[in-house]
Protein backbone atom coordinates (compact mmCIF):
# COMPACT_ATOMS: atom_id res chain seq x y z
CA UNK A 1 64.68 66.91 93.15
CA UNK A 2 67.48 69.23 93.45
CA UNK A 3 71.02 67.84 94.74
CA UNK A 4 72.36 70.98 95.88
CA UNK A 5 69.32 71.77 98.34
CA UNK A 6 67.12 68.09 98.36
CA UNK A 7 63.94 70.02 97.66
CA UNK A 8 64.18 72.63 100.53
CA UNK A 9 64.79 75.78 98.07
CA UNK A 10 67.89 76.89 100.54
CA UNK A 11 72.18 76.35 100.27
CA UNK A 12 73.52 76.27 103.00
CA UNK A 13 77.25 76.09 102.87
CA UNK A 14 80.68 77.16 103.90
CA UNK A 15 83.06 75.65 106.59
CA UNK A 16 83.74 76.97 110.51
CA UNK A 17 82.84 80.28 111.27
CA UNK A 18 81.81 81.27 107.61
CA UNK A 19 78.78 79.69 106.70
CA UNK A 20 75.96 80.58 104.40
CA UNK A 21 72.39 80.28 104.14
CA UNK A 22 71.29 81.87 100.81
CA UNK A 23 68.57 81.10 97.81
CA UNK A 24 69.40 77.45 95.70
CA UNK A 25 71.19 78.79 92.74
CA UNK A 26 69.01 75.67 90.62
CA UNK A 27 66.11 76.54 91.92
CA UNK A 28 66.03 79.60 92.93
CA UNK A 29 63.56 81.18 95.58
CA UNK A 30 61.02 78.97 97.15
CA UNK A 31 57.61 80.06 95.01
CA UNK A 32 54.80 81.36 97.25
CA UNK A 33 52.31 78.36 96.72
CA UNK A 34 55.06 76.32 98.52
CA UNK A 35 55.87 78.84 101.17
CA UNK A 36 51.99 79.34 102.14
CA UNK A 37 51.53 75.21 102.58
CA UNK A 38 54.61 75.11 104.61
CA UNK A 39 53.66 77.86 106.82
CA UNK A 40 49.92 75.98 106.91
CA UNK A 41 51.50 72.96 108.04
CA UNK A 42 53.73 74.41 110.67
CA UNK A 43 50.72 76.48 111.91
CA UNK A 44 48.81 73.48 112.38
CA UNK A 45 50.94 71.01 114.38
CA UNK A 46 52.24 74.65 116.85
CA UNK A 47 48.50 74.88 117.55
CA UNK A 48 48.45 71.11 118.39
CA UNK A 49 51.49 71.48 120.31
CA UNK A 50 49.39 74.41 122.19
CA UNK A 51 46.45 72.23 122.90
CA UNK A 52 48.73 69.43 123.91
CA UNK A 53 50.45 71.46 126.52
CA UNK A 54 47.03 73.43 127.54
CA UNK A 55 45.87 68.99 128.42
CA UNK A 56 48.98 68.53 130.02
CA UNK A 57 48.72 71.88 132.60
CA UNK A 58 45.39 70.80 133.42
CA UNK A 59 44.64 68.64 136.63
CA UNK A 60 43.06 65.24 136.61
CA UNK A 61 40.51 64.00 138.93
């Protein structure tokens, strides 16, 4: 795993008012087969978020 980024493909530096978010220069861009399981994964738990708020509007009898 990359030290610079810790596996998340991004560098994020600077100090204050000047930071930067900006491709890891080691590893460069995150490649699409990562990118499309991330997105997957985040898709799945907002939709179970979604259906866990849609339970919680409902009223119990």
């Amino acid at each position: 795993m990359c030290k610079l980024c810790n596996g998340t493909y991004v560098d994020k530096g600077g100090s204050g008012s000047l930071r930067f978010v900006q491709p890891c220069p080691n590893c460069g861009p995150m490649p699409e087969a990562v990118w499309e399981k991330r997105r997957a994964d985040f898709r799945k738990r907002f939709e179970e978020a979604k259906r866990q708020a849609a339970l919680a509007g409902k009223e119990v009898s």
